[in-house]
Protein backbone atom coordinates (compact mmCIF):
# COMPACT_ATOMS: atom_id res chain seq x y z
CA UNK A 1 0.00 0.00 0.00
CA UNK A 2 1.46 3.33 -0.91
CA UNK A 3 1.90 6.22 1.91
CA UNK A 4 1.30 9.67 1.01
CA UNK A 5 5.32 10.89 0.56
CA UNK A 6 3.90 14.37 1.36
CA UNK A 7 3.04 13.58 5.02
CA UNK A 8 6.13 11.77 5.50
CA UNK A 9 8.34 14.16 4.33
CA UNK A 10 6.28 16.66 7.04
CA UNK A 11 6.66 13.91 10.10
CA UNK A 12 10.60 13.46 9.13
CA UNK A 13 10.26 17.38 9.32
CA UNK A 14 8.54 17.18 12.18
CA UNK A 15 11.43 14.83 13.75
CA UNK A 16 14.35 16.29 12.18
CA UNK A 17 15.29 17.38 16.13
CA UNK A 18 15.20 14.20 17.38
CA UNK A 19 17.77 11.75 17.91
CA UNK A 20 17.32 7.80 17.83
CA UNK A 21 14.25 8.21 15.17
CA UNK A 22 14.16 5.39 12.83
CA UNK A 23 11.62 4.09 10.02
CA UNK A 24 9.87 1.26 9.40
CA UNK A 25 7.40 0.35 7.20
CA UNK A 26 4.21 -1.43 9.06
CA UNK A 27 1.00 -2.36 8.96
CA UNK A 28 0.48 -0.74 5.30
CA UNK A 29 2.01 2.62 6.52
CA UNK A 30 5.39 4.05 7.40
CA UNK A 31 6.18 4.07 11.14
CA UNK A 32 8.55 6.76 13.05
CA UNK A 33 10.14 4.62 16.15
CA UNK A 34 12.06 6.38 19.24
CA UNK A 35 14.64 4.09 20.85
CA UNK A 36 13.10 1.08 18.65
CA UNK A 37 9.30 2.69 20.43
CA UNK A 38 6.49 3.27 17.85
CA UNK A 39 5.92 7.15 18.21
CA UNK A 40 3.96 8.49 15.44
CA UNK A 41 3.20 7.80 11.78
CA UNK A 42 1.81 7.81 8.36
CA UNK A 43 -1.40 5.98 7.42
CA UNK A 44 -1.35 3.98 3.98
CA UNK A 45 -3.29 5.70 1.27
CA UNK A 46 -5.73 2.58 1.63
CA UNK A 47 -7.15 4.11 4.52
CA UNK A 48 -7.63 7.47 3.58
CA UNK A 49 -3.80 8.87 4.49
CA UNK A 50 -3.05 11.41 7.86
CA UNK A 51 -1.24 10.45 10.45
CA UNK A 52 -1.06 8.37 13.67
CA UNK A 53 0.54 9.67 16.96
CA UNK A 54 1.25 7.00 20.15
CA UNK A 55 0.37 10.23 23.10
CA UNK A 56 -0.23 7.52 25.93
CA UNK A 57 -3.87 7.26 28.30
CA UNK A 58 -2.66 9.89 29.96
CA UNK A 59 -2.16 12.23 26.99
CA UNK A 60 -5.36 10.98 24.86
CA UNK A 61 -8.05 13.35 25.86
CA UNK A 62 -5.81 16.38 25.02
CA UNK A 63 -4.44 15.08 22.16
CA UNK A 64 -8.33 14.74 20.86
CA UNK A 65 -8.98 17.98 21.49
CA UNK A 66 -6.91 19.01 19.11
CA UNK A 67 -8.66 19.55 15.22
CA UNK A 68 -8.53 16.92 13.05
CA UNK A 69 -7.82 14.65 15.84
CA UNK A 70 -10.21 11.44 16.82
CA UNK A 71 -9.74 8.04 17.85
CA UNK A 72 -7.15 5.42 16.00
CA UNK A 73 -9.06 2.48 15.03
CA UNK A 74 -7.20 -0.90 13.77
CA UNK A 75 -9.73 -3.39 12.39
CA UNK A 76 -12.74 -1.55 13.70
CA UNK A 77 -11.31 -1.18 17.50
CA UNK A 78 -10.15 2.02 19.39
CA UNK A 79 -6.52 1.58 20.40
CA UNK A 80 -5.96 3.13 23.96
CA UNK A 81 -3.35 5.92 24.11
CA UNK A 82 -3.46 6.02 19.83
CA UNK A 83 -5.09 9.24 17.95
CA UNK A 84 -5.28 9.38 14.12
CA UNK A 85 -4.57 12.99 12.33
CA UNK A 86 -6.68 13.46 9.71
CA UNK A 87 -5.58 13.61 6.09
CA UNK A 88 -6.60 17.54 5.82
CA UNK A 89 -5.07 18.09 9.15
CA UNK A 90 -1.56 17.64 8.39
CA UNK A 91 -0.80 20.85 7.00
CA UNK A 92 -1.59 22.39 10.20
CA UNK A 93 1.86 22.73 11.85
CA UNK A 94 0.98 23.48 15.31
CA UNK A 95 -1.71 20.38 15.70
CA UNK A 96 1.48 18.13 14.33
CA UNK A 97 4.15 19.91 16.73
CA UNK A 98 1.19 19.22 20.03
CA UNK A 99 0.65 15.93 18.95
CA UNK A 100 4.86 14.75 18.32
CA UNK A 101 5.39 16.60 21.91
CA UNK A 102 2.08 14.64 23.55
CA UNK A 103 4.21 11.31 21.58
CA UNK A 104 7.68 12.21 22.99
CA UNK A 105 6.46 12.50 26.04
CA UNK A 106 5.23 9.34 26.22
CA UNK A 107 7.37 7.26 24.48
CA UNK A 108 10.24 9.05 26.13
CA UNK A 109 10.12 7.50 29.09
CA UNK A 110 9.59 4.06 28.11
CA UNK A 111 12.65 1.77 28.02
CA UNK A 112 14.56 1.80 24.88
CA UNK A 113 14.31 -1.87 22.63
C-alpha cells in the first residue's frame, strides 16, 4: 500500500530534532520509532492517508482535542493511548508539533528496545 510521501516528508520534518528516530514500514504505513518505540506515523493511502501519533492514556483526551484529531481504530477497535490525524489536518503545523510533543512524552520515558 502506498503512503502519502507528502506527510512523511512533514513527520521526518517534524522529527528532524530528534535523535534515535528510525523508520519502518508497518501495517500498510510508514512508522517513526524512538529508541526502537512506535511514536507516530503515516497511514497507507488505503485508509484514507493522515497520520497516527502513540500520546499515551494519559495524553489521549488532550491530544483529541486538538482539530482533526479522533480516535485510531485498527480493524474496527479504538486503540488506547493512539489518535489518528486526519488527512486535511496535516498541514496544520501546530496540531502536528502538540501531537509529536504529547508522543515524545510518552514514548520518552519508556525503556529503549
Amino acid at each position: 500500500m502506498a503512503i502519502d510521501e507528502g506527510s512523511a516528508e512533514l513527520m521526518r520534518g517534524d522529527l528532524a530534532h530528534l535523535s534515535s528516530v528510525t523508520e519502518k514500514r508497518m501495517f500498510g504505513g510508514l512508522a517513526f520509532m524512538l529508541n526502537g518505540n512506535m511514536l507516530c506515523g503515516v497511514h497507507g493511502a488505503g485508509v484514507g492517508g493522515g497520520a497516527m501519533y502513540r500520546v499515551g492514556k494519559d495524553n489521549q483526551a488532550e491530544a483529541l482535542a486538538l482539530p482533526g484529531a479522533g480516535p485510531m481504530e485498527f480493524t474496527g477497535r479504538p486503540m488506547g493511548g493512539m489518535v489518528s490525524l486526519k488527512a486535511e489536518a496535516m498541514g496544520e503545523d501546530d496540531v502536528r508539533a502538540r501531537l509529536l510533543a504529547l508522543a515524545v512524552d510518552f514514548v520518552g520515558a519508556l525503556p529503549a528496545k
